[in-house]
Protein backbone atom coordinates (compact mmCIF):
# COMPACT_ATOMS: atom_id res chain seq x y z
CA UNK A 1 -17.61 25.98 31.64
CA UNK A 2 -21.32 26.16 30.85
CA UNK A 3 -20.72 28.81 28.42
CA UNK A 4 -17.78 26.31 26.41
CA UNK A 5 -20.77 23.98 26.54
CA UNK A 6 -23.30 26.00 25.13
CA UNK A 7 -20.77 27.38 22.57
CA UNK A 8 -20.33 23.71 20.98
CA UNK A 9 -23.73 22.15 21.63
CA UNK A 10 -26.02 22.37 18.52
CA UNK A 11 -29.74 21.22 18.63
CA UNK A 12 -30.41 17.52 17.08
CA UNK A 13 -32.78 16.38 14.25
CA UNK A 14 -34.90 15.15 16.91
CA UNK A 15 -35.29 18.98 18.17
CA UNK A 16 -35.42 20.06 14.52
CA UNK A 17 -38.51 17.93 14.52
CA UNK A 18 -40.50 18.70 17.33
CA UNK A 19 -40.17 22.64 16.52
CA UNK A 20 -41.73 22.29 13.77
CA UNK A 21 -44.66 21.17 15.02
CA UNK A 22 -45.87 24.26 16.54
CA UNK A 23 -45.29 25.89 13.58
CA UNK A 24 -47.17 23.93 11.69
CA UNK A 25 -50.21 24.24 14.32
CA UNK A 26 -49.86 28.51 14.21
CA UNK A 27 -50.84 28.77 10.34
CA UNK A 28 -53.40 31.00 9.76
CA UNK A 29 -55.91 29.23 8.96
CA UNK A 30 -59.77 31.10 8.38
CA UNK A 31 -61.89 27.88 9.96
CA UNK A 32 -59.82 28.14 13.01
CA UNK A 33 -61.55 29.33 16.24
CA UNK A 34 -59.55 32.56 17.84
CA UNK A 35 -58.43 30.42 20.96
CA UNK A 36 -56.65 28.37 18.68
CA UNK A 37 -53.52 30.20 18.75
CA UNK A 38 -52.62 29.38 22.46
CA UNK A 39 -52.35 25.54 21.49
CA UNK A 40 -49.13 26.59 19.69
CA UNK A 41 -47.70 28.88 22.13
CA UNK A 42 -48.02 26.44 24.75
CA UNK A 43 -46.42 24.17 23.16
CA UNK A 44 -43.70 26.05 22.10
CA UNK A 45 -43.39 27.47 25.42
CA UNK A 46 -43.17 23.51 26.80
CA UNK A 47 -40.69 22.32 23.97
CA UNK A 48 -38.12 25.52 24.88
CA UNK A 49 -38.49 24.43 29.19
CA UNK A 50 -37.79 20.82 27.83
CA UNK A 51 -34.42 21.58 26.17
CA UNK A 52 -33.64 23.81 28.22
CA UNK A 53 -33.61 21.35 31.26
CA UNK A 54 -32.09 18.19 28.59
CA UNK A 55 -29.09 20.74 27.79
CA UNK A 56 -28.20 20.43 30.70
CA UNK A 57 -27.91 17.13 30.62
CA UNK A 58 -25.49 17.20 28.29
CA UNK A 59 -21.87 14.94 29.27
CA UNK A 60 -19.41 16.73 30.27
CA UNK A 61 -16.50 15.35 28.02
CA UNK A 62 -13.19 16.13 30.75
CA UNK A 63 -15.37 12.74 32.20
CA UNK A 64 -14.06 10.86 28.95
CA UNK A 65 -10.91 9.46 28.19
CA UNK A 66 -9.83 7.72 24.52
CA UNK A 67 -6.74 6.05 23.65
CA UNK A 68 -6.24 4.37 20.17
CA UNK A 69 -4.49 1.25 19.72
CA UNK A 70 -3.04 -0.17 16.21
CA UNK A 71 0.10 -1.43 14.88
CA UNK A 72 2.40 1.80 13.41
CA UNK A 73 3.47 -0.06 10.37
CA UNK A 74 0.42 -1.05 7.47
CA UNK A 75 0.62 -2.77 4.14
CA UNK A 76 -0.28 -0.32 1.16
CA UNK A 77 -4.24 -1.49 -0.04
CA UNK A 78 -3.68 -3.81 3.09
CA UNK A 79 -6.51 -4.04 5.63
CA UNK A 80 -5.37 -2.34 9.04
CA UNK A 81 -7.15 -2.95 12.45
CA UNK A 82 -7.61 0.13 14.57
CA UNK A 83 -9.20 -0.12 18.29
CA UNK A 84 -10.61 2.57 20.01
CA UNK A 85 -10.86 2.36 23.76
CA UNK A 86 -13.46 4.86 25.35
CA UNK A 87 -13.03 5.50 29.84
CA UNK A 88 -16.02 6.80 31.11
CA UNK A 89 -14.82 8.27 34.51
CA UNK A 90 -18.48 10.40 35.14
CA UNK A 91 -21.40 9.00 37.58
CA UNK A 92 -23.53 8.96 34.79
CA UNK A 93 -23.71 6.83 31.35
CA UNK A 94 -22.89 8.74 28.10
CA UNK A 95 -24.65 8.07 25.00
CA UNK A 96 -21.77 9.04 22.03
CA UNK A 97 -21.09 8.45 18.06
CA UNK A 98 -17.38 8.68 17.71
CA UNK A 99 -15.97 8.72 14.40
CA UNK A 100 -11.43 8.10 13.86
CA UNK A 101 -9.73 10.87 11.73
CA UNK A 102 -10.08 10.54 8.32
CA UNK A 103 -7.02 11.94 6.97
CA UNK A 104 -6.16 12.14 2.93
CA UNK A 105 -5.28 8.14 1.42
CA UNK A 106 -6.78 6.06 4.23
CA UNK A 107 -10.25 4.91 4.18
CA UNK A 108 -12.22 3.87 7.48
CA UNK A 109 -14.68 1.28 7.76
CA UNK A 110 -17.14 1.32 9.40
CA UNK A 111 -16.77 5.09 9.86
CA UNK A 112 -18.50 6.09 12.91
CA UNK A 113 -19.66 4.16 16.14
CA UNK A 114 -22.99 4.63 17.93
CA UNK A 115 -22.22 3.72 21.27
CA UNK A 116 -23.33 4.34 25.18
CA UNK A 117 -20.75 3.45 28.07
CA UNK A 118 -22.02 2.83 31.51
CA UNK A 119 -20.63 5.01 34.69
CA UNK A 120 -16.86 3.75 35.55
CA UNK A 121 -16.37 1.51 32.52
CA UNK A 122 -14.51 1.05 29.51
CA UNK A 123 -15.80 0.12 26.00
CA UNK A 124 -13.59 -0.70 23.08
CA UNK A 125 -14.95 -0.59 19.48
CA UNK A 126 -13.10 -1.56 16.05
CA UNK A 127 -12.94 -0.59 12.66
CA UNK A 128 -10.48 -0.88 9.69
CA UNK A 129 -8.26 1.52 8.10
CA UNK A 130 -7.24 0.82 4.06
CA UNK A 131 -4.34 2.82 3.16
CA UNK A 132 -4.75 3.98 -0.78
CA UNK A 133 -1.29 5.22 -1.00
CA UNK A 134 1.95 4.87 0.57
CA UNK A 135 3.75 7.82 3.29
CA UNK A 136 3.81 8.29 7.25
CA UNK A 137 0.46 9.75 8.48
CA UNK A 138 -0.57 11.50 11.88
CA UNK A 139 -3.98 11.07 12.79
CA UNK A 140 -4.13 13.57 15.17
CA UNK A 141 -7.93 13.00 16.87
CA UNK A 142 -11.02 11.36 17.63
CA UNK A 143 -14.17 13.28 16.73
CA UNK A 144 -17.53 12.72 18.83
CA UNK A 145 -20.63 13.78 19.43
CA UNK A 146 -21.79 13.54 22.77
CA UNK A 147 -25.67 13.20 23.10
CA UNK A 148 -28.02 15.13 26.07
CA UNK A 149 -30.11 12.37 27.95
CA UNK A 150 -33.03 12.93 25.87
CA UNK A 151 -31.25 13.27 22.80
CA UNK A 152 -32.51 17.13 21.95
CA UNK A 153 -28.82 18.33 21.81
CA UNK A 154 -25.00 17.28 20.83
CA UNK A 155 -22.05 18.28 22.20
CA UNK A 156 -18.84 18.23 19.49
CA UNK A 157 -15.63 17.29 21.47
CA UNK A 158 -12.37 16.62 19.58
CA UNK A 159 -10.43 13.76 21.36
CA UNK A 160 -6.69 14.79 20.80
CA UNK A 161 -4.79 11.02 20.06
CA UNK A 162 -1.90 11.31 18.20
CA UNK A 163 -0.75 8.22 16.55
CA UNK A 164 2.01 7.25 13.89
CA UNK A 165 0.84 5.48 10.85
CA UNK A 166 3.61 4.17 8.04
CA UNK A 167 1.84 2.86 5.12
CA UNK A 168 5.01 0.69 3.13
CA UNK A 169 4.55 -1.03 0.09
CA UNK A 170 3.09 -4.56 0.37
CA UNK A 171 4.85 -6.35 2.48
CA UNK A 172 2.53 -9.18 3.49
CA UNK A 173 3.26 -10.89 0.21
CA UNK A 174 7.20 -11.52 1.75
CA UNK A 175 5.66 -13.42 4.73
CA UNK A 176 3.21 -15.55 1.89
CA UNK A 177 6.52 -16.31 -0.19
CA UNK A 178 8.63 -17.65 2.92
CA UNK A 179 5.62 -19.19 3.64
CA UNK A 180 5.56 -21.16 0.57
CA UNK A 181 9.21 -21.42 0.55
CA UNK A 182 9.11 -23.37 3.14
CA UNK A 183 6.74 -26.01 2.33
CA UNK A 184 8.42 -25.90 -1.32
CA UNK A 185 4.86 -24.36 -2.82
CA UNK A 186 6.45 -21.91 -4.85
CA UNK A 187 4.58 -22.67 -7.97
CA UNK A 188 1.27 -21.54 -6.50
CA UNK A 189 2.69 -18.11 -7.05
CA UNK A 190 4.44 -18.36 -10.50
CA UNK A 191 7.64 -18.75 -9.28
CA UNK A 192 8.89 -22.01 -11.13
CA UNK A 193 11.99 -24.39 -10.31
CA UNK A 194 15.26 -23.50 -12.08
CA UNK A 195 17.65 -26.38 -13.99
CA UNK A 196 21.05 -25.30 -13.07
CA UNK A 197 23.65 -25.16 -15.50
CA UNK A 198 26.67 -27.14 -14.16
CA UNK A 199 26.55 -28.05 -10.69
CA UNK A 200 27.05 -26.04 -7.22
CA UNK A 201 29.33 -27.54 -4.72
CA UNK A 202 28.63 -25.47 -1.52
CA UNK A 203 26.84 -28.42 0.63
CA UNK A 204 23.86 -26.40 2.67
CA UNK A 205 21.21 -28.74 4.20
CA UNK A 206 19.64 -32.02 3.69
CA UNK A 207 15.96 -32.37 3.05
CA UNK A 208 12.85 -34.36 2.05
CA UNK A 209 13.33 -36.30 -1.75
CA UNK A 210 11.23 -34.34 -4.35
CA UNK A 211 10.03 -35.63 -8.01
CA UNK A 212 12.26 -33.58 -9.83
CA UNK A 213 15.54 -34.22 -7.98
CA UNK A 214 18.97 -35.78 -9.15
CA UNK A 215 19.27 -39.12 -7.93
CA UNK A 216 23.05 -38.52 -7.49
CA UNK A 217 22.24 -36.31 -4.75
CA UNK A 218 20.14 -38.82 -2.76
CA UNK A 219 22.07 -39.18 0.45
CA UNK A 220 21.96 -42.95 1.19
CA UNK A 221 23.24 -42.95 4.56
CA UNK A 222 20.73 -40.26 6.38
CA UNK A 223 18.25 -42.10 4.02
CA UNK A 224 18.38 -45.77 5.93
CA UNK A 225 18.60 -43.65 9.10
CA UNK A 226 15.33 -42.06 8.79
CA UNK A 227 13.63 -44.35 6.39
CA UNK A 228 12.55 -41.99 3.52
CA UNK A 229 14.48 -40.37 0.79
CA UNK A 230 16.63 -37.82 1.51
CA UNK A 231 18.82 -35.89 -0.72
CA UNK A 232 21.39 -33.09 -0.20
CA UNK A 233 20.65 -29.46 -1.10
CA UNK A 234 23.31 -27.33 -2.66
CA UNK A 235 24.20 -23.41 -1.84
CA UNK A 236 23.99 -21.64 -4.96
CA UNK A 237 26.60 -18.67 -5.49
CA UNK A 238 26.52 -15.87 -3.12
CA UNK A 239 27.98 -12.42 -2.12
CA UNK A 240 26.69 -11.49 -5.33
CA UNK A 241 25.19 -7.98 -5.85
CA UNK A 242 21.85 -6.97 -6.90
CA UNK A 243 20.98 -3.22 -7.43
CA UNK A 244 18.36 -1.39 -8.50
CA UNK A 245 17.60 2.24 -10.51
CA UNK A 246 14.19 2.58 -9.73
CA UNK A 247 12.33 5.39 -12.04
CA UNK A 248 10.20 8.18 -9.83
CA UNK A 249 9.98 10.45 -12.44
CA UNK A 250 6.49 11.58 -15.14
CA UNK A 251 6.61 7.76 -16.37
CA UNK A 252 5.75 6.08 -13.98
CA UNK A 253 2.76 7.81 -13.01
CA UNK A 254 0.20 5.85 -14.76
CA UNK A 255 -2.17 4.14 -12.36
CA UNK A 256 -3.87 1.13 -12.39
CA UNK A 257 -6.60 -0.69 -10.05
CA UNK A 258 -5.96 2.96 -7.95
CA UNK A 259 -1.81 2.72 -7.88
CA UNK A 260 0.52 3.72 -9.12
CA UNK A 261 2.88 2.05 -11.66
CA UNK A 262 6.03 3.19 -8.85
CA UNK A 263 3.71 1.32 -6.19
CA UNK A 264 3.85 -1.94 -8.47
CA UNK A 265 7.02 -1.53 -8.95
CA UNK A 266 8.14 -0.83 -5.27
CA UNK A 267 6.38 -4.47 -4.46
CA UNK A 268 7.70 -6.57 -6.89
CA UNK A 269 11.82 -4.90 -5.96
CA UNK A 270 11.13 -5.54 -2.17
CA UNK A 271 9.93 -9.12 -2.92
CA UNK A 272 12.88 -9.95 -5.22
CA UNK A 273 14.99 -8.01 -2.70
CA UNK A 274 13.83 -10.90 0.15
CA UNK A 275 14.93 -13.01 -1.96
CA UNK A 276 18.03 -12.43 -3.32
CA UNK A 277 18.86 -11.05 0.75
CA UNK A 278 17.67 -14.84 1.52
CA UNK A 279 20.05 -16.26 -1.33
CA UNK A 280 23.25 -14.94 0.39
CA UNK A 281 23.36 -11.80 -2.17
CA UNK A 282 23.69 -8.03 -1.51
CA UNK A 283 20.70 -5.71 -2.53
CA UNK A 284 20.99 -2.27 -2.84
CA UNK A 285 18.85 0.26 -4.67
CA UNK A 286 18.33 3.92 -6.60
CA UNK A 287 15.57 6.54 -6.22
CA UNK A 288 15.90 9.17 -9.26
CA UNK A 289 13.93 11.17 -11.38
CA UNK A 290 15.36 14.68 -11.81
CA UNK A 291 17.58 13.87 -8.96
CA UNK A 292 18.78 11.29 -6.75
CA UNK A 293 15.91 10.91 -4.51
CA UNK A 294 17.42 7.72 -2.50
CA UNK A 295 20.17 5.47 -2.25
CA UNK A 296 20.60 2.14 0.00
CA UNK A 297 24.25 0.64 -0.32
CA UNK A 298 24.44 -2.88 -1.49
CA UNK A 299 24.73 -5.03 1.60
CA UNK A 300 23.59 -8.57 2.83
CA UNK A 301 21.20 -9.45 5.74
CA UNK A 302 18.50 -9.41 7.48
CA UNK A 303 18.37 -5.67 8.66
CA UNK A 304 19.16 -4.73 5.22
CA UNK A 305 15.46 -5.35 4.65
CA UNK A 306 14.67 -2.79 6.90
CA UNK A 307 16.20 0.12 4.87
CA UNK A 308 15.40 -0.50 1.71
CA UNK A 309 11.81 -0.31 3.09
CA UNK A 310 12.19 3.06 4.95
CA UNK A 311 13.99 4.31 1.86
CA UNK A 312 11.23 3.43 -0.76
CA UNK A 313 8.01 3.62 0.96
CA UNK A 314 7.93 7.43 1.39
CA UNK A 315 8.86 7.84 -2.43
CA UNK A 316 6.04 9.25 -4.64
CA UNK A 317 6.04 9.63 -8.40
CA UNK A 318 6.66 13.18 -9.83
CA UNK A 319 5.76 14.75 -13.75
CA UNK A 320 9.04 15.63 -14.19
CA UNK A 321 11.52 14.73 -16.95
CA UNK A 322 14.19 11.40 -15.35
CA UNK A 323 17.64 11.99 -15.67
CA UNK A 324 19.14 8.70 -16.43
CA UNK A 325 22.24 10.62 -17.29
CA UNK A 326 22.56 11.42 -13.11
CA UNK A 327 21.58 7.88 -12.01
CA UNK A 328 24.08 6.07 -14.49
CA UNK A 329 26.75 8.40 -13.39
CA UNK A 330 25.65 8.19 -9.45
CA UNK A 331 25.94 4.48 -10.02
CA UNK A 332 29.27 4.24 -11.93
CA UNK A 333 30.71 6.53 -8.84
CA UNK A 334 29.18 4.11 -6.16
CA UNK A 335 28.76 0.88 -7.53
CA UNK A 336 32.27 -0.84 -9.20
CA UNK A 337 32.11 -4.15 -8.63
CA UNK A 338 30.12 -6.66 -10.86
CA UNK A 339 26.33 -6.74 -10.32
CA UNK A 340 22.71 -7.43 -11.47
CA UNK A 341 21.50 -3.54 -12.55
CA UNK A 342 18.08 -3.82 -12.22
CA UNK A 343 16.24 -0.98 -13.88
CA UNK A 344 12.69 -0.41 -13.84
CA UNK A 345 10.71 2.15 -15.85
CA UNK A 346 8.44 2.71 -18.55
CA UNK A 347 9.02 4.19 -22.14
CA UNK A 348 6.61 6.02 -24.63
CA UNK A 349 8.71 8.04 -26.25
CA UNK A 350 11.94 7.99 -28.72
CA UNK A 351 14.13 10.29 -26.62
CA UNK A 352 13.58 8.04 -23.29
CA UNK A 353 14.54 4.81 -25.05
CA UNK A 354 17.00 5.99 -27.24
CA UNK A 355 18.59 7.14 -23.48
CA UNK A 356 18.12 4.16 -22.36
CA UNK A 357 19.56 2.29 -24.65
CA UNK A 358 22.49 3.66 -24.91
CA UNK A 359 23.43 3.48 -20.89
CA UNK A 360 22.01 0.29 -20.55
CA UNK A 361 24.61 -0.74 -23.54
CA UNK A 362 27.59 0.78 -21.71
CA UNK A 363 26.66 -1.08 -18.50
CA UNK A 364 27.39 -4.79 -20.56
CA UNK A 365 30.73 -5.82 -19.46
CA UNK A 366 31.23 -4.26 -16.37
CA UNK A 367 27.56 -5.11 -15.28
CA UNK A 368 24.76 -7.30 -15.66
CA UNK A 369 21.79 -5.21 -16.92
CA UNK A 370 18.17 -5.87 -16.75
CA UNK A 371 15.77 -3.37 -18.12
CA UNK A 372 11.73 -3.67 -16.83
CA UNK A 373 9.59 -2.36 -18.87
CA UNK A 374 6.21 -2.03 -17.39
CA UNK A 375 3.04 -2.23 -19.48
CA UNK A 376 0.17 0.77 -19.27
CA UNK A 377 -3.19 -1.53 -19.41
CA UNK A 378 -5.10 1.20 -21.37
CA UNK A 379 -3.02 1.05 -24.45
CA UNK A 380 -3.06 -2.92 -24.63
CA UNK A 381 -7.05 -2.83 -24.66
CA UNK A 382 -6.97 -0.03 -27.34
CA UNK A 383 -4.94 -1.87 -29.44
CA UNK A 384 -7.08 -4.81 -28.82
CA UNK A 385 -10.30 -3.43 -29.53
CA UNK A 386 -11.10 -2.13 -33.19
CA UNK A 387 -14.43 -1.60 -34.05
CA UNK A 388 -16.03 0.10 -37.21
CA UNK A 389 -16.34 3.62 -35.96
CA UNK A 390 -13.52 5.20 -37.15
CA UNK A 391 -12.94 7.36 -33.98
CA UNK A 392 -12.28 3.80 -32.14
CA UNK A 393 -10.16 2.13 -35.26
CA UNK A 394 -7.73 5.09 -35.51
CA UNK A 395 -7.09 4.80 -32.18
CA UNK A 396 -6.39 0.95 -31.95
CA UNK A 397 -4.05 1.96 -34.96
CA UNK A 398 -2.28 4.35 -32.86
CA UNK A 399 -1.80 1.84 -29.98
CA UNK A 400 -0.81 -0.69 -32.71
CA UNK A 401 1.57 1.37 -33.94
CA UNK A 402 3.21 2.42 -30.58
CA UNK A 403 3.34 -1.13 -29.26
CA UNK A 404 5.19 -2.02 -32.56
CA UNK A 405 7.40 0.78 -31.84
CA UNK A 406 7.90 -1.09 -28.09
CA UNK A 407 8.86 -4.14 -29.33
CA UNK A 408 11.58 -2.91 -31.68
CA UNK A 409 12.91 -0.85 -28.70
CA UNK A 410 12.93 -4.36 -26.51
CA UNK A 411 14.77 -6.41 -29.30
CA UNK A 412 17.21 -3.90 -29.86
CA UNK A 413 18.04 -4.16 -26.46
CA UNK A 414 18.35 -8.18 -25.79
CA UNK A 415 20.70 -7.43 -29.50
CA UNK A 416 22.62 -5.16 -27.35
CA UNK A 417 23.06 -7.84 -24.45
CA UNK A 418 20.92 -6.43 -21.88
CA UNK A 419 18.33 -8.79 -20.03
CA UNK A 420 14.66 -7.39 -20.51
CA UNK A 421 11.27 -7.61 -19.27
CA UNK A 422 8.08 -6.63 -20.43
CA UNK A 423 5.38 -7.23 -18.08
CA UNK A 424 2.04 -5.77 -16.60
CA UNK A 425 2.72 -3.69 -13.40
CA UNK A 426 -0.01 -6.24 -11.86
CA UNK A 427 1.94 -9.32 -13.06
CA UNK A 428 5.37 -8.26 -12.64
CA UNK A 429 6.76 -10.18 -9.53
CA UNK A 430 7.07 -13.46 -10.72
CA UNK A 431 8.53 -12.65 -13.81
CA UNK A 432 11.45 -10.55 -12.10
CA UNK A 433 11.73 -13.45 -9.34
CA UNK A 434 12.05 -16.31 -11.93
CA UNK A 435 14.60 -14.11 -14.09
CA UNK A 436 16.83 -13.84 -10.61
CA UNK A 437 16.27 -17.00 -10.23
CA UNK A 438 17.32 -17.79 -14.12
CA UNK A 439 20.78 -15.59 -13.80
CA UNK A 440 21.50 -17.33 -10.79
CA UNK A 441 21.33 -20.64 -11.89
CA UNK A 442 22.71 -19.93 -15.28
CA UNK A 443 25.93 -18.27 -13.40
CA UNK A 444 25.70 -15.08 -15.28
CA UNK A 445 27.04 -13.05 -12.95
């Protein structure tokens, strides 16, 4: 055992510095006397009996027991709280700096903890864990350092704690929209009050009178009864379908603010998926690029939530060429009955659109389609920023020219009669929410 000890236990910077000084004090210097020399040695001699007796001081780590506790689930760029609970079963107290596995996409902060924990007691320390992309990660230990009692040596011990760690697209945003659903706050967010056209006869609830309600449906009856303004709320018209081709392939690799334009996209489908789910409507959805990567039925309620987030949040842009060909025909095959074809992707080239275009076209009739075209930041500033040199002016023409080029592409489309969107990847969720909300009310489908 002593030997395993002595194997992992290195010398601190606290030993680093007291060696030298002996060395320092045995230069050969000429105005020396001769006895000098033993000044050195001795204390050399006294500094190797002193670690010596601290090593063996140093914990013994089998004494030491650490469990990690955290929630398995996290919110992609969402702050994650991670506890790490440290058993010291020895007679003695252990002076430690433990630091929590740092694996590839999650960021720890603090990183380590300088800590000492008393004979028979149990400490618990904190930190947070950012995740930077999306996936299912192990973290597999708990690294330490275990110092002797006079802090001349450290022993390395690798706790093994395995713990599950899903990292899903942000889903916190779902619990801030019910949130503000309920209190009818839905503006705060972008999303904006629909006029209906026509009038839906499917009685749901009765609620609180709001400024911008029909006085016909002011409920006079429950109003005397509880002395303020009621009116009755309407169903709008459900069992509808929603689905949506979303585009994994070389296009949607651009990042921005650190993700992903497929990580943008992911959040603003899942929000619009809770709430068409919450409207009464089915939602299913499309993974492609070269292949089919994915594919959640269309289907209503709650748990249907559930899999379209275990089916997207392990999905990971790839620089290959999309196939729309296979995910148009994978649809057609699957997908017969009317519904609200939701696709998003991103277009820089002729070939892409012109593919586009032409399958988006053959869904009007049979389908609804809606085409998202997401926005690359970088080419909006370079078009926006001319400037004399002419390095920087021919390539704000070149931006110009390809966002000209963009807008002919989206035109032709709404010509064509598909529904379109051009937004940032940042800004996109209220846009797509408020067009739902537009084809609902307008009874397009």
């Amino acid at each position: 055992m002593l030997l395993v000890v002595v194997r992992k236990t290195y010398p601190t910077t606290r030993f680093a510095a007291l060696a030298v000084v002996p060395l320092l004090l045995a230069l050969p210097l000429p105005w020396l006397p001769d006895w000098w020399w033993l000044l050195p040695a001795g204390l050399g001699a006294g500094l190797a009996f002193l670690g010596c007796i601290d090593l063996l001081s140093v914990p013994n780590a089998t004494h030491l027991r650490v469990h990690r506790e955290m929630a398995r689930v996290s919110s992609l760029g969402k702050r994650h709280a991670v506890e790490l609970q440290i058993d010291n079963r020895g007679k003695s107290p252990v002076r430690l700096c433990l630091a929590d596995d740092a694996v590839d996409g999650l960021s720890i902060s603090p990183e380590k903890h300088a800590i000492t924990v008393s004979p028979g007691k149990r400490l618990s320390v904190k930190h947070v864990i950012t995740p930077g992309r999306r996936g299912a990660f192990e973290l597999q230990f708990v690294y330490s350092h275990l110092f002797s009692q006079g802090g001349l040596w450290r022993l390395h011990h690798d706790f093994p704690c395995v713990s599950q760690l899903h990292v899903y697209p942000d889903i916190k945003q779902i619990g801030e929209y019910a949130l503000l659903a309920r209190t009818n706050r839905l503006s705060q967010i972008g999303v904006r009050r629909t006029r209906k056209a026509g009038q839906d006869n499917n009685f749901e609830r009765l609620r609180d009178f709001q400024h911008d309600d029909n006085y016909k449906h002011i409920d006079w009856r429950s109003t005397a009864r509880r002395q303020k303004l009621t009116v009755r709320q309407f169903q709008t018209d459900q069992s509808q379908r929603v689905i949506f081709l979303l585009d994994c392939g070389r296009m949607m690799t651009n990042e921005h603010n650190g993700l992903s334009l497929l990580d943008y996209a992911l959040n603003s489908v899942l929000m619009l998926s809770y709430v068409a789910l919450s409207q009464g409507d089915s939602v299913g959805m499309v993974c492609f690029s070269d292949r089919i990567h994915a594919y959640v039925p269309p289907a209503s309620g709650k748990r249907q939530m559930n899999r379209l987030l275990h089916a997207g949040f392990d999905q990971f842009p790839e620089l290959v060429q999309s196939r729309f060909d296979e995910a148009f025909l994978y649809l057609s095959q699957h997908c017969r009955k009317r519904s609200l074809v939701v696709l998003v992707s991103n277009v820089i080239d002729q070939v892409n659109a012109q593919q586009i275009e032409n399958y988006m076209q053959n869904l009007v009739g049979c389908h609804l389609p809606l085409l998202v075209l997401l926005r690359d930041h970088r080419l909006f500033d370079a078009a926006d920023n001319p400037a004399p040199d002419p390095l920087v002016l021919s390539r704000s023409a070149a931006a110009s020219q390809i966002l000209l080029w963009r807008h002919q592409v989206i035109r032709g489309m709404r010509a064509r009669g598909a529904l379109t969107l051009d937004v940032f990847p940042d800004e996109m969720t209220s846009p797509l929410v408020n067009q739902y909300l537009e084809v609902k009310a307008r009874h397009l489908l």
